[in-house]
C-alpha atoms as a PDB file:
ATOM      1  CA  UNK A   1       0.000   0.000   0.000  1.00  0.00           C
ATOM      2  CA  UNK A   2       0.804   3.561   0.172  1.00  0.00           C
ATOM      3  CA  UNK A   3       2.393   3.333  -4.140  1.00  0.00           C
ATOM      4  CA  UNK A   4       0.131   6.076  -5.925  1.00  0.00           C
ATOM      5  CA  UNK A   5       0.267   9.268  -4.801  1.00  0.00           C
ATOM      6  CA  UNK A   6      -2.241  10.623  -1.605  1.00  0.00           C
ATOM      7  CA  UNK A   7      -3.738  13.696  -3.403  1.00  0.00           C
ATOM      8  CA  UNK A   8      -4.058  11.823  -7.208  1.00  0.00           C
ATOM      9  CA  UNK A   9      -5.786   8.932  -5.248  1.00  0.00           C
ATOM     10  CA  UNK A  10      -8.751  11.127  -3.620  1.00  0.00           C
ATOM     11  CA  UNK A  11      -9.068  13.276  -6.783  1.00  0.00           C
ATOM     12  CA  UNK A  12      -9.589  10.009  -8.579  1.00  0.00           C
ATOM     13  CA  UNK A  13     -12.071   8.660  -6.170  1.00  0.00           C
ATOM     14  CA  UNK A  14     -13.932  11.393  -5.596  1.00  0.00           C
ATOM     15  CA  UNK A  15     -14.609  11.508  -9.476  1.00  0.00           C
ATOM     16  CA  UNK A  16     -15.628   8.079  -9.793  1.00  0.00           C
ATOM     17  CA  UNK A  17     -18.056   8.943  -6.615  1.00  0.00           C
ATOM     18  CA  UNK A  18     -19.592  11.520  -8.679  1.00  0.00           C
ATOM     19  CA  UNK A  19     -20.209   9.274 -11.513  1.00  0.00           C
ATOM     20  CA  UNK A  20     -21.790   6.655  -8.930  1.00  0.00           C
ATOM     21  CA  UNK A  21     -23.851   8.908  -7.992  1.00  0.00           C
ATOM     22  CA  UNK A  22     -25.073  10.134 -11.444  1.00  0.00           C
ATOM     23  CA  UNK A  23     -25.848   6.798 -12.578  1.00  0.00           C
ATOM     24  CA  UNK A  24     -27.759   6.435  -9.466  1.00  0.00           C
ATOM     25  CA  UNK A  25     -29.595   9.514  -9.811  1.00  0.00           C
ATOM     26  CA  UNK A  26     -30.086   7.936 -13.353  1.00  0.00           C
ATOM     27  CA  UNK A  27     -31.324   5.099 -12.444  1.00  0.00           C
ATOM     28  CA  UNK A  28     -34.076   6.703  -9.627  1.00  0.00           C
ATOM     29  CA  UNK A  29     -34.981   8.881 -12.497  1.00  0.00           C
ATOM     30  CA  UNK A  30     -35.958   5.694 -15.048  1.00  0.00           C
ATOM     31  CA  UNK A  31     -37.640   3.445 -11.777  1.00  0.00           C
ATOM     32  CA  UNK A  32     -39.773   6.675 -11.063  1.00  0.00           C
ATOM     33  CA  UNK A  33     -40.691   7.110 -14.698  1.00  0.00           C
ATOM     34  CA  UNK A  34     -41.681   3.475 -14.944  1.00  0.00           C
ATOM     35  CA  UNK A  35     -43.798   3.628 -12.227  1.00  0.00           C
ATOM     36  CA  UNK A  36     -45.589   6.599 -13.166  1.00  0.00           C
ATOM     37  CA  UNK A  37     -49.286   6.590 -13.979  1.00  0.00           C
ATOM     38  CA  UNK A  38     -49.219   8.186 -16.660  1.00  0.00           C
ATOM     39  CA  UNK A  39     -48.706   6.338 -20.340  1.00  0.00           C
ATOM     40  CA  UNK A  40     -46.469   7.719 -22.314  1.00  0.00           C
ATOM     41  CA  UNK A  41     -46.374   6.489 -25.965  1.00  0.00           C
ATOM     42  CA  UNK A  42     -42.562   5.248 -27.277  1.00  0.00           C
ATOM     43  CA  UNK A  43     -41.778   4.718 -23.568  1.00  0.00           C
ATOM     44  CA  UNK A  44     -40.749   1.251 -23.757  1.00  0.00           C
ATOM     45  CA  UNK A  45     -38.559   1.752 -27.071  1.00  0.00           C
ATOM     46  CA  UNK A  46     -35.115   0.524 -27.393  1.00  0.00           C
ATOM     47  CA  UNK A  47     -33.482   4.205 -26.277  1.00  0.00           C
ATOM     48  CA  UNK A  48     -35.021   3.807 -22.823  1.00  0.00           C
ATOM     49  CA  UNK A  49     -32.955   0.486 -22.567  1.00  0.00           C
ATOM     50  CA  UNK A  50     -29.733   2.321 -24.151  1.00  0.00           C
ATOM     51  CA  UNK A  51     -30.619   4.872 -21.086  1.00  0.00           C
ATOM     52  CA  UNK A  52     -30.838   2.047 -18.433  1.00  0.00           C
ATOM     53  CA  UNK A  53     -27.428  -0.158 -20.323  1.00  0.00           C
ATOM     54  CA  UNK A  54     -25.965   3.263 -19.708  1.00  0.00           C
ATOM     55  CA  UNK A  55     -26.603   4.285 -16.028  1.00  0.00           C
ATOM     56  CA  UNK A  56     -26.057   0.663 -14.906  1.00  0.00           C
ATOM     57  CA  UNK A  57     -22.533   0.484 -17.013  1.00  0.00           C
ATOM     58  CA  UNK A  58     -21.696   4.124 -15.203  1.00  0.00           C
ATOM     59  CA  UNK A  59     -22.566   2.766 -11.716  1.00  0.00           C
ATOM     60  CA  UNK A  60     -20.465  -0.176 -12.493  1.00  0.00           C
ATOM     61  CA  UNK A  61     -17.598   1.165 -13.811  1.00  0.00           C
ATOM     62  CA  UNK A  62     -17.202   4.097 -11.531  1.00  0.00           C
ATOM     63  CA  UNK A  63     -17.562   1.553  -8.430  1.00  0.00           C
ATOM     64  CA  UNK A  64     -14.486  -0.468  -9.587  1.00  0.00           C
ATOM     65  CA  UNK A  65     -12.378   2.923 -10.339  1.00  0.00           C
ATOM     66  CA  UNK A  66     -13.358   4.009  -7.008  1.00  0.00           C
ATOM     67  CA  UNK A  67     -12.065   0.192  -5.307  1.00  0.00           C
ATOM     68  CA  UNK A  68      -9.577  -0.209  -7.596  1.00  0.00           C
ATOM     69  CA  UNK A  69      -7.785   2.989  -6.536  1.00  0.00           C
ATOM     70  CA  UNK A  70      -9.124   2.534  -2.316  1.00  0.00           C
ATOM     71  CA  UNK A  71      -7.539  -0.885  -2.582  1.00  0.00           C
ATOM     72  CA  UNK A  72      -4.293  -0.004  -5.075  1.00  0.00           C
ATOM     73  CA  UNK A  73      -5.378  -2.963  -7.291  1.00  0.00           C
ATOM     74  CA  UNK A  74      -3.353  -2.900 -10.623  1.00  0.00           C
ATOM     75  CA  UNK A  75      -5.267  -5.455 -12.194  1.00  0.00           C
ATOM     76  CA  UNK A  76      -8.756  -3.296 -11.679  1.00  0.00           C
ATOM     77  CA  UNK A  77      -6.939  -0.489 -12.662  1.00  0.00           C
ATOM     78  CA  UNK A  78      -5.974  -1.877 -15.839  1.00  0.00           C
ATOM     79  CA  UNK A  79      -9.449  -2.981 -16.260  1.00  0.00           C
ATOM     80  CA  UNK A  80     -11.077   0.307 -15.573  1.00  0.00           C
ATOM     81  CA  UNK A  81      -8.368   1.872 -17.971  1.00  0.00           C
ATOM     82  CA  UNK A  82      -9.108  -0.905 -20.835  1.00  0.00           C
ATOM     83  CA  UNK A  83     -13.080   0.433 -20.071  1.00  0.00           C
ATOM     84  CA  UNK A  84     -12.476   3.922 -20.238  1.00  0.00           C
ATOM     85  CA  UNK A  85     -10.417   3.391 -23.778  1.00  0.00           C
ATOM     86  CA  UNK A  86     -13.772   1.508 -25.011  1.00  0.00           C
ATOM     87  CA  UNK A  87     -15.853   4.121 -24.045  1.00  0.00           C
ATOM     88  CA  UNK A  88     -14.349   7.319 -25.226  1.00  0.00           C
ATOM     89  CA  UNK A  89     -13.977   5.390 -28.539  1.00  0.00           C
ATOM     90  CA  UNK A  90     -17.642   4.507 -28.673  1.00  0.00           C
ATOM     91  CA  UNK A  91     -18.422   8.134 -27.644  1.00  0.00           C
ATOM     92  CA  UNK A  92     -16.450   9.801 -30.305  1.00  0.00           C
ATOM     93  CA  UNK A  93     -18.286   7.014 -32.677  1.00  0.00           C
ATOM     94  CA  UNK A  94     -21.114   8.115 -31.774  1.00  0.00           C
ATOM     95  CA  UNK A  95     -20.347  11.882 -31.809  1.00  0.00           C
ATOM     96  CA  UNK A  96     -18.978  11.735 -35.440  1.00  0.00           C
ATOM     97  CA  UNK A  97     -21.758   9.938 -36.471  1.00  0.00           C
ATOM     98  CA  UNK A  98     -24.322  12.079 -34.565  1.00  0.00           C
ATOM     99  CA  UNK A  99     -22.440  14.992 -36.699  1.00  0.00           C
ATOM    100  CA  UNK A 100     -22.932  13.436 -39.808  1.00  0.00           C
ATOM    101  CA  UNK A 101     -26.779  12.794 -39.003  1.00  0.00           C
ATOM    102  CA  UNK A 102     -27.351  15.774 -38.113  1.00  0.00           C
ATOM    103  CA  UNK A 103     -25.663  17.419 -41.511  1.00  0.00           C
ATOM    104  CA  UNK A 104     -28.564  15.041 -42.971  1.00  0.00           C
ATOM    105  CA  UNK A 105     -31.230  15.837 -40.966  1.00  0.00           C
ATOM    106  CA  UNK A 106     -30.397  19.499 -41.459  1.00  0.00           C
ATOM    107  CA  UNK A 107     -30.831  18.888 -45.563  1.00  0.00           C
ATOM    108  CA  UNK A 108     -33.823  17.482 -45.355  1.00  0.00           C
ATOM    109  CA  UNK A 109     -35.754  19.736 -43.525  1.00  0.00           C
ATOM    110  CA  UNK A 110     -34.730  22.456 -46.645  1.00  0.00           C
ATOM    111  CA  UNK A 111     -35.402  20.308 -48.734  1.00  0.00           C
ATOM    112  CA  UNK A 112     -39.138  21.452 -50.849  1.00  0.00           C
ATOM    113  CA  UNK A 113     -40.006  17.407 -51.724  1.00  0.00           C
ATOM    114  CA  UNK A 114     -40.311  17.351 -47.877  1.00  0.00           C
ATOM    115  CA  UNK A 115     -42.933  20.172 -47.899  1.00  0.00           C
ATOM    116  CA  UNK A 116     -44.649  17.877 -50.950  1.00  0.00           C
ATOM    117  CA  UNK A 117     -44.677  15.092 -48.841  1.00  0.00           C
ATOM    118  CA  UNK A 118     -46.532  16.225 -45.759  1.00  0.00           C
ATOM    119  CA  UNK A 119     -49.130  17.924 -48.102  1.00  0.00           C
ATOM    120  CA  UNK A 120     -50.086  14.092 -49.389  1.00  0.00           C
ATOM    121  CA  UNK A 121     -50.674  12.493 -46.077  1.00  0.00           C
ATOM    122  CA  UNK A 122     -54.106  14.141 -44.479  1.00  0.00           C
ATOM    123  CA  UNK A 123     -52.589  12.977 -40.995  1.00  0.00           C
ATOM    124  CA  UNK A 124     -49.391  14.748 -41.563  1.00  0.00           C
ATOM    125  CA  UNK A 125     -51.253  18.028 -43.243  1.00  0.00           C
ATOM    126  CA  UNK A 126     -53.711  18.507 -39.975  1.00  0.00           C
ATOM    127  CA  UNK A 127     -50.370  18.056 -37.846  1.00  0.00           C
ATOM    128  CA  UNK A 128     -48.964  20.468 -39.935  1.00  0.00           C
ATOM    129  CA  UNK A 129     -51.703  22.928 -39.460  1.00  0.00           C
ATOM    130  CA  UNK A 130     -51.162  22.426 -35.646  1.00  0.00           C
ATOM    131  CA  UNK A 131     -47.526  23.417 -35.534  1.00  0.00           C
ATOM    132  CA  UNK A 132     -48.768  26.474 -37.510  1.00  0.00           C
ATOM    133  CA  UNK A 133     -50.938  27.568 -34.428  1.00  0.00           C
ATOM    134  CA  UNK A 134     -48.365  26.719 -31.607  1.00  0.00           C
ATOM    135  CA  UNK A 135     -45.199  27.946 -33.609  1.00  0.00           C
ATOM    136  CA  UNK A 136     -46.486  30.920 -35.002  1.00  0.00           C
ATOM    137  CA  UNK A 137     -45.481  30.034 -38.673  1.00  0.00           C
ATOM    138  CA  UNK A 138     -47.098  29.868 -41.663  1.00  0.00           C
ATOM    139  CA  UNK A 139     -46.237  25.974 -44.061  1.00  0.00           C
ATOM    140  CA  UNK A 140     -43.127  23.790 -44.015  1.00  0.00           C
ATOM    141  CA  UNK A 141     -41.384  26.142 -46.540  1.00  0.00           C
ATOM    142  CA  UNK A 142     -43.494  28.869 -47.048  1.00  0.00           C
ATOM    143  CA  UNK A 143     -46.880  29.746 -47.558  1.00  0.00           C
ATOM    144  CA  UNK A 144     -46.197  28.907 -51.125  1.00  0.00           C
ATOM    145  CA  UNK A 145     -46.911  25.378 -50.074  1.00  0.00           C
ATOM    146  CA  UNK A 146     -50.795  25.585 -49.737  1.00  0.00           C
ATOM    147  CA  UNK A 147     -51.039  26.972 -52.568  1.00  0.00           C
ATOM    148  CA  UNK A 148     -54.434  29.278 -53.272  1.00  0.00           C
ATOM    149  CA  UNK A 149     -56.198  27.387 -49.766  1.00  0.00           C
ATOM    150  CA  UNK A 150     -54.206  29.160 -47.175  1.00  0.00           C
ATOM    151  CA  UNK A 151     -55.332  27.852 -43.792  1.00  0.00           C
ATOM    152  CA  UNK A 152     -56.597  29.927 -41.390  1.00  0.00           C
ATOM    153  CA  UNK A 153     -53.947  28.925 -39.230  1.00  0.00           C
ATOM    154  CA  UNK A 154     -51.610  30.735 -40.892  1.00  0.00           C
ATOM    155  CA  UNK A 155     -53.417  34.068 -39.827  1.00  0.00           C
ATOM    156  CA  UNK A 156     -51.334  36.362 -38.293  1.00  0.00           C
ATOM    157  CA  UNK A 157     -52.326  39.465 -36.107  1.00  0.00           C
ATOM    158  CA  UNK A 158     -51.608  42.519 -36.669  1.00  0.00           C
ATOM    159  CA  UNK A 159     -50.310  42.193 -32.773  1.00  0.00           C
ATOM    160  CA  UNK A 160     -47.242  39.807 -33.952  1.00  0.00           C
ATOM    161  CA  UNK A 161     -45.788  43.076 -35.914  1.00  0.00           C
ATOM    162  CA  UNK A 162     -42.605  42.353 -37.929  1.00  0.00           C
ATOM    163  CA  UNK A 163     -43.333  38.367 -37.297  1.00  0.00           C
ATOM    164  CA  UNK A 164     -46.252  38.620 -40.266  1.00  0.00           C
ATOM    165  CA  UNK A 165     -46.212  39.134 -44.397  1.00  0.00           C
ATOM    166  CA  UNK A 166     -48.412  39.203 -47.127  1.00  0.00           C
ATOM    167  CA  UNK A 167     -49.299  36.077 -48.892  1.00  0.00           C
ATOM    168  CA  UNK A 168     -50.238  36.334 -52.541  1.00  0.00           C
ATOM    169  CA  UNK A 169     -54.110  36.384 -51.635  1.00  0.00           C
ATOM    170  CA  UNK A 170     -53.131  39.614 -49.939  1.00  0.00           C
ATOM    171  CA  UNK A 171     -54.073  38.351 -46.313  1.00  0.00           C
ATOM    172  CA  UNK A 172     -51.454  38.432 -43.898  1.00  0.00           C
ATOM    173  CA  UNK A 173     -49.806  35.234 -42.696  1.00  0.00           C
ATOM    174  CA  UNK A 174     -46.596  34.500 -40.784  1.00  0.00           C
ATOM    175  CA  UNK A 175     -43.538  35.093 -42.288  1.00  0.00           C
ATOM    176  CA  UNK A 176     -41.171  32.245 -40.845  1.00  0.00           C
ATOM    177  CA  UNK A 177     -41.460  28.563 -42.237  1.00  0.00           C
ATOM    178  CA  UNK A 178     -42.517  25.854 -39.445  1.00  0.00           C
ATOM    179  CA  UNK A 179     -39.649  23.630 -41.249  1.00  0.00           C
ATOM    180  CA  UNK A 180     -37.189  26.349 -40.502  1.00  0.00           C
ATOM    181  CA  UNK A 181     -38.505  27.020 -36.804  1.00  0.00           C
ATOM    182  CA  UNK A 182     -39.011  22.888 -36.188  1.00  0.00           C
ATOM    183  CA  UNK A 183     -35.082  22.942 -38.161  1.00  0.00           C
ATOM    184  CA  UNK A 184     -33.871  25.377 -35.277  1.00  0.00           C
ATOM    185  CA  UNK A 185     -35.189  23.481 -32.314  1.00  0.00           C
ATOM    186  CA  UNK A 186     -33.912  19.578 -33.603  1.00  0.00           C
ATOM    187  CA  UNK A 187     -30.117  21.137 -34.525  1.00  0.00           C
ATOM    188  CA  UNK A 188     -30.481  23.122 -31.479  1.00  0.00           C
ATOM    189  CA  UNK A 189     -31.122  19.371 -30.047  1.00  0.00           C
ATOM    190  CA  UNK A 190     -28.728  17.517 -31.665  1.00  0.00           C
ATOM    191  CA  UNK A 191     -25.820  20.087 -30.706  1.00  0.00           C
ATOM    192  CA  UNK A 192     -26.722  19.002 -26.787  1.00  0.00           C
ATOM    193  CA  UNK A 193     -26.661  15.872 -27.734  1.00  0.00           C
ATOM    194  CA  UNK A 194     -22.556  16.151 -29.758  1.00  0.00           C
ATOM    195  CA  UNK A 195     -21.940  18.125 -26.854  1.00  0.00           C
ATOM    196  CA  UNK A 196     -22.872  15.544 -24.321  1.00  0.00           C
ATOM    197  CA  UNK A 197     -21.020  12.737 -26.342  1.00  0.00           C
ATOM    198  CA  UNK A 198     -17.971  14.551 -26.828  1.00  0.00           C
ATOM    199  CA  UNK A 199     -17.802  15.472 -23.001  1.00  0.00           C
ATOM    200  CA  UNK A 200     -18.010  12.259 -22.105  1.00  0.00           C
ATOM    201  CA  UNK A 201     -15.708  11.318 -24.253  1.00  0.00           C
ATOM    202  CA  UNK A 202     -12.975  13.971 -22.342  1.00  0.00           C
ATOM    203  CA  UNK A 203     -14.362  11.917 -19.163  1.00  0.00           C
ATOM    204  CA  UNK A 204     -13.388   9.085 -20.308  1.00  0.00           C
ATOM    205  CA  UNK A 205     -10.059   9.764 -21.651  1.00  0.00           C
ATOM    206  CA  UNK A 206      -9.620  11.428 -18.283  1.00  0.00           C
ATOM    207  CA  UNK A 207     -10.321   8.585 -16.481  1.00  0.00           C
ATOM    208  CA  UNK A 208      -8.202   6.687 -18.815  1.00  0.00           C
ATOM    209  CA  UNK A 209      -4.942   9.488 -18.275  1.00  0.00           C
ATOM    210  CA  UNK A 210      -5.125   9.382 -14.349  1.00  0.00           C
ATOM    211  CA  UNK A 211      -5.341   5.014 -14.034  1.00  0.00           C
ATOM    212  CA  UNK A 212      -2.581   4.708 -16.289  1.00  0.00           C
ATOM    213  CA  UNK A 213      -0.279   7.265 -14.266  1.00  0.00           C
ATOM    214  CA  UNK A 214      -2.034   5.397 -10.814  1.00  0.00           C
ATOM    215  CA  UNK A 215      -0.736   2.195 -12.698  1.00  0.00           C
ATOM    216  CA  UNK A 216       2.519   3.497 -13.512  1.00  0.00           C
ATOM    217  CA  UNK A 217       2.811   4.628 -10.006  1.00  0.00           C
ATOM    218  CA  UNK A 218       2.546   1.086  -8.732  1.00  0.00           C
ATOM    219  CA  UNK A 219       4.833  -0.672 -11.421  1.00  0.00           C
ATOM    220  CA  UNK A 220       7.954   2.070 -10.462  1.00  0.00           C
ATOM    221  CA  UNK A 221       7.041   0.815  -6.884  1.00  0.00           C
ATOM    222  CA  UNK A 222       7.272  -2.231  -7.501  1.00  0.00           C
ATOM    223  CA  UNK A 223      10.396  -2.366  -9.463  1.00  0.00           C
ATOM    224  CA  UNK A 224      12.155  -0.068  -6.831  1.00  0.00           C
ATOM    225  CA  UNK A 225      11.205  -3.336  -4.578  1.00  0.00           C
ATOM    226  CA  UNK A 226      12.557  -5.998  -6.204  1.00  0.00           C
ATOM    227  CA  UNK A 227      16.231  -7.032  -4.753  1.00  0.00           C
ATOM    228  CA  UNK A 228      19.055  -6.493  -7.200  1.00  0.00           C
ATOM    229  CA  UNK A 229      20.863  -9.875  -8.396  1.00  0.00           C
ATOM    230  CA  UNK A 230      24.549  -9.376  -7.942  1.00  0.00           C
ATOM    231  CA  UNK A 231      26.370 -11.076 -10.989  1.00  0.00           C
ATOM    232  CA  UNK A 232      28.523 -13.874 -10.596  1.00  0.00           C
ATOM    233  CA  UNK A 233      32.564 -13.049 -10.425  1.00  0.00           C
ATOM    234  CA  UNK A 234      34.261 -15.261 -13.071  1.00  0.00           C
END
């Protein structure tokens, strides 16, 4: 006992105690929502079981940092560092590919054969018409998309001021796009979402950085330990 260094072995503790603790506030969270009342639709879809893979893996993992470094173990600080290396490489996997989704996700809400699309579907045209109320916008690329039968959801006031325009029936109708404004709020989304990836990612390669130098720590000790064999006089 007593190889890695005093103040490297709290600061590495007390991170992996943080991490226990946010998997287990994690895990409270996705108990309490399962034994809620109320039905949510989509709630028992594969992401909820990424979410509970995920908390249970932190809690996990964190725990055997946190003994690991208590107890000096090199072997579970090699296996906490071999974690750490799989998960800031699955984290900047899925960061990458989050950025390339959302490039795609981005095109296709400007694209105008989405705006052609919606129109076809009744469902999707009466949802359409309900965004137009809440959002305060006026088609999913313009008004141009309804053509001559401008719903009267696109209305605006005269109370919205700069927010309204004149559609080519001459009434006035809001000026922003619900494809832009629905656009804003899903990149605005998926940026949380890189941004939560890619700091995990740092957390991991942190964790990774401080058990290899813990591990180091304990193979200079153990070196410096081992007797010297005096060579043979010929």
């Amino acid at each position: 006992m007593g190889e890695i260094n005093q103040c490297l072995k709290i600061v590495f503790i007390v991170f992996n105690s943080l991490f226990t603790c946010f998997g287990g506030m994690l895990i409270y969270g996705l108990i309490k929502l399962s034994s809620s009342n109320y039905e949510m639709e989509g709630i028992d879809t594969p992401s909820i079981i990424w979410v509970w893979v995920f908390a249970i893996c932190t809690v996990l993992i964190s725990l055997l940092g946190a003994h690991a470094a208590r107890t000096e173990s090199k072997c579970g600080l090699k296996l906490f560092a071999a974690l750490m290396g799989i998960a800031m490489l699955l984290m900047l996997f899925f960061g990458i590919a989050g950025i390339v989704l959302k490039n795609k996700e981005m095109e296709k809400f400007r694209d105008p054969e989405t705006a052609k699309e919606l129109l076809k579907d009744n469902e999707k045209k009466k949802l359409l018409e309900t965004l137009q109320g809440h959002l305060h916008c006026c088609g999913w690329s313009g008004v141009e998309d309804w053509g001559p039968d401008v719903p009267s959801s696109c209305r605006c006031t005269s109370s919205y001021g700069a927010g309204c325009t004149s559609s080519p029936q001459g009434s006035s109708v809001y000026s922003k796009s619900c494809g832009e404004i629905v656009g804003d709020y899903v990149e605005y989304f998926m940026k949380i979402g890189l941004c939560i990836f890619f700091g995990f990612a740092f957390v991991a390669m942190m964790g990774l950085i401080i058990s290899a130098n813990m591990i180091n720590q304990i193979s200079r000790h153990d070196r410096a330990g081992t007797p010297a064999f005096a060579m043979g006089t010929y």
